[in-house]
Protein backbone atom coordinates (compact mmCIF):
# COMPACT_ATOMS: atom_id res chain seq x y z
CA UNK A 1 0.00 0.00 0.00
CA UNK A 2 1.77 3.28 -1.18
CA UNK A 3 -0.02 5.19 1.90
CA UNK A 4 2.00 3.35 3.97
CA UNK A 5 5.22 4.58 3.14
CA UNK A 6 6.98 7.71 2.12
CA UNK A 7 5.10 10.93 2.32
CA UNK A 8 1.75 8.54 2.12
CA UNK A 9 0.69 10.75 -0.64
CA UNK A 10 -0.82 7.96 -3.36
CA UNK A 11 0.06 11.13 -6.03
CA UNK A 12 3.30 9.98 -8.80
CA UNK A 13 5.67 12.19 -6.81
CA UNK A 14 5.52 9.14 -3.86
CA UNK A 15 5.31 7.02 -5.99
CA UNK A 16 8.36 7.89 -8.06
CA UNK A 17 9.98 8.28 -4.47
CA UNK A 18 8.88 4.28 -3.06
CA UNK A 19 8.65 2.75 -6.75
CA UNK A 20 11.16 4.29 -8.50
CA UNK A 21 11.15 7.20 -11.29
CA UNK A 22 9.56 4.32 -14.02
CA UNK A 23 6.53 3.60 -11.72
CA UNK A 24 6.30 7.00 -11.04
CA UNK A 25 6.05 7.88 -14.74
CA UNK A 26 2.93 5.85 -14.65
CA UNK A 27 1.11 7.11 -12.61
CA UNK A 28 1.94 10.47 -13.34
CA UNK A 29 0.18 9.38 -17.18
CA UNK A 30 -2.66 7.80 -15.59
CA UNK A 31 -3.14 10.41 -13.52
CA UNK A 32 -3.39 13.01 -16.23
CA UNK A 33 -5.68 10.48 -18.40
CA UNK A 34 -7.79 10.63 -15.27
CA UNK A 35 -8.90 13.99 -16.08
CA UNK A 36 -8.15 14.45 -20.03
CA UNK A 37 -10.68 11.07 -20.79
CA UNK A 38 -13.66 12.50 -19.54
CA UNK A 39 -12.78 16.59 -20.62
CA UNK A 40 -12.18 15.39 -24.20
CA UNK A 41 -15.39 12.80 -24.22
CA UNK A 42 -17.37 15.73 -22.86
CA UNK A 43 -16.02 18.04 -25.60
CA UNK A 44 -16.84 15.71 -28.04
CA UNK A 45 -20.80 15.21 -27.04
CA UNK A 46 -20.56 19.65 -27.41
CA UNK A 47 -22.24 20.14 -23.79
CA UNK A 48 -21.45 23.50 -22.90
CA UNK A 49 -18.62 25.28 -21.67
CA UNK A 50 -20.41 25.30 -18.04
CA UNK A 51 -20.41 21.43 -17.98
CA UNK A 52 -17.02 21.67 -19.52
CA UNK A 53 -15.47 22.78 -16.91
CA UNK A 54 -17.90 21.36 -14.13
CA UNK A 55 -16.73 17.86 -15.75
CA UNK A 56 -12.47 19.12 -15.41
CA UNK A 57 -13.58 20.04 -11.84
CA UNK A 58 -15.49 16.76 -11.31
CA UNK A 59 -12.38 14.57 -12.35
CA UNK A 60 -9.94 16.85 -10.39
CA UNK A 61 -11.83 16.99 -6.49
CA UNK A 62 -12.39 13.26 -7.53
CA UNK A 63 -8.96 12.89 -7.73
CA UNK A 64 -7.92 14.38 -4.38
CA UNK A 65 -11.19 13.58 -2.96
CA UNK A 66 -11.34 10.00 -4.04
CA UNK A 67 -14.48 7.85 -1.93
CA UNK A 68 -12.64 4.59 -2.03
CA UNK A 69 -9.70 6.01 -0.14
CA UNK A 70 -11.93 8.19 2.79
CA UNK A 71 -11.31 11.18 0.71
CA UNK A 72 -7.52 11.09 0.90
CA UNK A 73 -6.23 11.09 -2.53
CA UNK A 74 -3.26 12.91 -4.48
CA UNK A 75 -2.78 16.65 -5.03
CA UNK A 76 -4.60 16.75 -7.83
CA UNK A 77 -1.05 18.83 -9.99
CA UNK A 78 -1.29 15.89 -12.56
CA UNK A 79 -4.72 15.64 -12.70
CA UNK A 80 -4.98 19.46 -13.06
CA UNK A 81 -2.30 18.86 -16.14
CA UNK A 82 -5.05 16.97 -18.03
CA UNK A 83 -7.76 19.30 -17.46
């Protein structure tokens, strides 16, 4: 569990830190995918700048915010990148 050591941050900076720069890489992309995915998908259906950006903000506070994890997540920097 990458919460359990290093800053306990579950963001690619940590995970860079505990996995190595590789693993870090990864997550750092998936991270950003997080966000770009469902910002380009909602661009595509034409929606409205409004839900645009409520959709960008959706991913990101998901991403720090994150249910599954009691609302401890990342920082939300490479998230934000996608957005």
């Amino acid at each position: 569990d990458i919460r359990q050591a290093g800053s306990g941050n579950i963001g690619a900076t940590n995970a860079s830190r505990v996995l190595g720069a590789r693993w870090g890489l990864v997550v750092f992309a998936l991270d950003v995918l997080k966000a770009y995915l469902p910002v380009h998908l909602a661009m595509g259906a034409d929606l409205g700048e409004v839900t645009l950006a409520c959709v960008g903000l959706a991913a990101t506070l998901g991403h720090i915010f994150p249910v599954y994890l009691g609302f401890r997540g990342g920082k939300g920097v490479a998230c934000a990148l996608g957005v």
